[in-house]
N, C-alpha and C. Protein backbone atom coordinates (compact mmCIF):
# COMPACT_ATOMS: atom_id res chain seq x y z
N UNK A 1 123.50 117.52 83.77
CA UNK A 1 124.68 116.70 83.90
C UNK A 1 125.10 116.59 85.36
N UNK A 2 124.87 117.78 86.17
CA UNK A 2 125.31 117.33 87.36
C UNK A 2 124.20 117.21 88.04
N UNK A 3 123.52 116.64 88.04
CA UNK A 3 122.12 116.07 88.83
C UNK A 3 122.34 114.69 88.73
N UNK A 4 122.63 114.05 87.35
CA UNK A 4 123.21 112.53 87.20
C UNK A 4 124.36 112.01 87.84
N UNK A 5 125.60 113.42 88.01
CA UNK A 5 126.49 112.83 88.70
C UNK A 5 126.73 112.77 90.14
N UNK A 6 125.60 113.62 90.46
CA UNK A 6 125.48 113.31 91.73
C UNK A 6 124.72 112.67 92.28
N UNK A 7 123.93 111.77 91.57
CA UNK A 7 122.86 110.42 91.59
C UNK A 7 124.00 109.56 91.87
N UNK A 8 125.04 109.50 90.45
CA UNK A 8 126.17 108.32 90.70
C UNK A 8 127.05 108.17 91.88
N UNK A 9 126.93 109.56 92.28
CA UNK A 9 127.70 109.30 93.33
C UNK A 9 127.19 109.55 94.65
N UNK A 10 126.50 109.97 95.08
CA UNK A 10 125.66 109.57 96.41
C UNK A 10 124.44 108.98 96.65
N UNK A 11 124.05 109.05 95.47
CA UNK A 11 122.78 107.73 95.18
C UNK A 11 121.66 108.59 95.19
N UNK A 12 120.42 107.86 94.54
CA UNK A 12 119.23 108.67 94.25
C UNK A 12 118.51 108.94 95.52
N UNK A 13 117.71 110.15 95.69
CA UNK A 13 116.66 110.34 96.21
C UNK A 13 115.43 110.42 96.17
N UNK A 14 114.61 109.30 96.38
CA UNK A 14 113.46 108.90 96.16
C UNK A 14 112.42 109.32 96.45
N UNK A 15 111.66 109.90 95.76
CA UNK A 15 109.88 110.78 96.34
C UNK A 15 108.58 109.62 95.91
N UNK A 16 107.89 109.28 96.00
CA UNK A 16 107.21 108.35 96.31
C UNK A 16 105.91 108.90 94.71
N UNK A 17 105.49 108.16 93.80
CA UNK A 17 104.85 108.84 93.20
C UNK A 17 103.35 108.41 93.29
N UNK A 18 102.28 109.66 93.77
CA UNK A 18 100.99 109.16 94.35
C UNK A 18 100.23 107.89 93.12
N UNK A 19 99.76 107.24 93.81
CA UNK A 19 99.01 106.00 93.11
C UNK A 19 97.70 105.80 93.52
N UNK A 20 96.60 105.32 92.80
CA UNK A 20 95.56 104.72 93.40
C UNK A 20 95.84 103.50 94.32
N UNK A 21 96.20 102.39 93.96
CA UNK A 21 96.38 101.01 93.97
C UNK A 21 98.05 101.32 94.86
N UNK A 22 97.34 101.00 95.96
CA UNK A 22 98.50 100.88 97.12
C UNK A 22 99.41 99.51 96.96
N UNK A 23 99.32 98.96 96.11
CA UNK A 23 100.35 97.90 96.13
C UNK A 23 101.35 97.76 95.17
N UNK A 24 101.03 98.73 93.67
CA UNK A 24 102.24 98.98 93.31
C UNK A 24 102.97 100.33 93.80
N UNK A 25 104.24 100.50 93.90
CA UNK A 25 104.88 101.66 94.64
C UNK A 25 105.74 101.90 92.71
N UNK A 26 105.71 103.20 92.86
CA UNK A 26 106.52 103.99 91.73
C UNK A 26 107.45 105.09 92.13
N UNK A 27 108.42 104.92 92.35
CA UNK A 27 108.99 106.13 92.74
C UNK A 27 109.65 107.15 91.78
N UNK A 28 110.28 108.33 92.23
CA UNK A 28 111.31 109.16 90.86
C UNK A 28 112.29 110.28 91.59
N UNK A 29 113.49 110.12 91.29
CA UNK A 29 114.52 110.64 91.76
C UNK A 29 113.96 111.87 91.63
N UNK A 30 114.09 113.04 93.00
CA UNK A 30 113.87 114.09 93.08
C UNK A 30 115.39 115.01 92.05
N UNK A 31 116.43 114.79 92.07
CA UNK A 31 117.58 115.41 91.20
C UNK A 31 117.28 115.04 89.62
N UNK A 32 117.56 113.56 89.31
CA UNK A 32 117.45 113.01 88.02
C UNK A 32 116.76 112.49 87.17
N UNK A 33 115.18 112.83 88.28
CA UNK A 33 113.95 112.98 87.29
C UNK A 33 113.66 111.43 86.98
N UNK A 34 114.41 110.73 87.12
CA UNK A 34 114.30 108.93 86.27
C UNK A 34 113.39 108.35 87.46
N UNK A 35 112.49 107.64 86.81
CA UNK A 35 111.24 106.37 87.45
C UNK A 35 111.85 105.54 87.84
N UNK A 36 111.30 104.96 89.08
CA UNK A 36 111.70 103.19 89.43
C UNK A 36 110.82 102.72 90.12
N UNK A 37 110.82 101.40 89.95
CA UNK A 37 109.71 100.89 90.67
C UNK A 37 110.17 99.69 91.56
N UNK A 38 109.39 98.80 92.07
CA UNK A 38 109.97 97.67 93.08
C UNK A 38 109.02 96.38 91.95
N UNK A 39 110.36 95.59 91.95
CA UNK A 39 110.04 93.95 91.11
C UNK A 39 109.75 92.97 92.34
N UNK A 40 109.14 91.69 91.70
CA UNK A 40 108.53 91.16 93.13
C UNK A 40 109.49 90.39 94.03
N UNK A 41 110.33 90.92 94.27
CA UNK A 41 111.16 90.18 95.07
C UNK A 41 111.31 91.75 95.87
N UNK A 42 111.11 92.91 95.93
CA UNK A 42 110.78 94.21 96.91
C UNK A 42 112.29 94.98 96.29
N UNK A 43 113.01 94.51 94.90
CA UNK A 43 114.59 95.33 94.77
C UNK A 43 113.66 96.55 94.01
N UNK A 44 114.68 97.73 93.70
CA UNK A 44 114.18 98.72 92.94
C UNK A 44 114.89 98.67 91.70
N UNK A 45 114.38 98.81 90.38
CA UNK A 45 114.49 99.03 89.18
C UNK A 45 113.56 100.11 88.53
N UNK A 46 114.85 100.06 87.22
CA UNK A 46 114.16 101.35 86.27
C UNK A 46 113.34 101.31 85.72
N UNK A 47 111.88 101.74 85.85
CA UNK A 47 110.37 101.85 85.12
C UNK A 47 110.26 101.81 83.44
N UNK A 48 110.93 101.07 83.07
CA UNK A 48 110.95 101.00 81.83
C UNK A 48 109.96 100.32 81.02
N UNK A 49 109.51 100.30 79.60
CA UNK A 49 108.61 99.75 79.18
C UNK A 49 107.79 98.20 79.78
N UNK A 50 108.84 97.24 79.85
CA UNK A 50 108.80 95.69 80.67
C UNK A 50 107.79 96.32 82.08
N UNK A 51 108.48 96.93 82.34
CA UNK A 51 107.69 97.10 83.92
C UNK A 51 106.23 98.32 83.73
N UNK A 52 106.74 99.45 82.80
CA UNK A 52 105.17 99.56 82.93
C UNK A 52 103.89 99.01 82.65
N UNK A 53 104.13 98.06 81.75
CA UNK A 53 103.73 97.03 81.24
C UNK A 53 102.54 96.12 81.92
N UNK A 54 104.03 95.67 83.01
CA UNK A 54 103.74 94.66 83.98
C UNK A 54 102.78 95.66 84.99
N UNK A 55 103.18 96.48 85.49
CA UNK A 55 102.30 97.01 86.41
C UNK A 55 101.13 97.68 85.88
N UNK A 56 100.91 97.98 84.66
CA UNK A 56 99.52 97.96 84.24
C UNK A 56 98.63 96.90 84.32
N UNK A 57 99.14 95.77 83.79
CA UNK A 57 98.61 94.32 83.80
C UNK A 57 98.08 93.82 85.03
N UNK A 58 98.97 94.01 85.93
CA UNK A 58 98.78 93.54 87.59
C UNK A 58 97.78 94.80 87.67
N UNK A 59 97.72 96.03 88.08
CA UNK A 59 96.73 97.31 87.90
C UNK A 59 95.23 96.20 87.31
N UNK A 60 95.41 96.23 85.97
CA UNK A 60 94.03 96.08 85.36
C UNK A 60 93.63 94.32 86.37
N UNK A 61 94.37 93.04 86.35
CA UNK A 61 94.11 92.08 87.11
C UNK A 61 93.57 92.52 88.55
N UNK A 62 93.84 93.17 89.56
CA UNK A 62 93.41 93.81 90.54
C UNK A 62 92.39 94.54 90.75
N UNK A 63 91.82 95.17 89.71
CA UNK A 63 90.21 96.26 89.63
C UNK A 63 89.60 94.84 89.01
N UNK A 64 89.94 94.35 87.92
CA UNK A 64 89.18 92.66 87.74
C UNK A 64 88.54 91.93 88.69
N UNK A 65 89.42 91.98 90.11
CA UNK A 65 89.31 90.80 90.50
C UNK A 65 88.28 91.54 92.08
N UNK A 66 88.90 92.92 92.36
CA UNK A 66 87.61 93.35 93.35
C UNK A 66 86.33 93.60 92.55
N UNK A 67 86.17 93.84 91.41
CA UNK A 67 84.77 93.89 90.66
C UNK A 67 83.92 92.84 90.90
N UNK A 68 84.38 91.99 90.53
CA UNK A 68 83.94 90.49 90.54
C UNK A 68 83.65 89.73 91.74
């Protein structure tokens, strides 16, 4: 509980989470444990189903397209 409230109130701190594929970025609050990622306009949002989704999709389109 107080890891969240101190997210709300001084804002998250972001650790970078390692990836193959350098072009999607995933990050996760070092206090509140919660995922986010960057939508294509570069804002940060919460990694939620929609977006893991999406960044699997873009992931699998990307190994597609250097294969080929």
């Amino acid at each position: 509980m107080k890891k969240k409230l101190s997210c709300k109130i001084f804002g998250h701190h972001f650790s970078r989470i390692p990836k193959k594929d350098l072009l999607i970025e995933e990050y996760e609050c070092s206090h509140c444990k919660q995922k986010f990622t960057t939508d294509g306009y570069g804002r940060m949002v919460k990694l939620n189903k929609y977006w893991e989704d999406n960044n699997y999709m873009f992931e699998n389109k990307l190994k597609n397209r250097t294969v080929a």
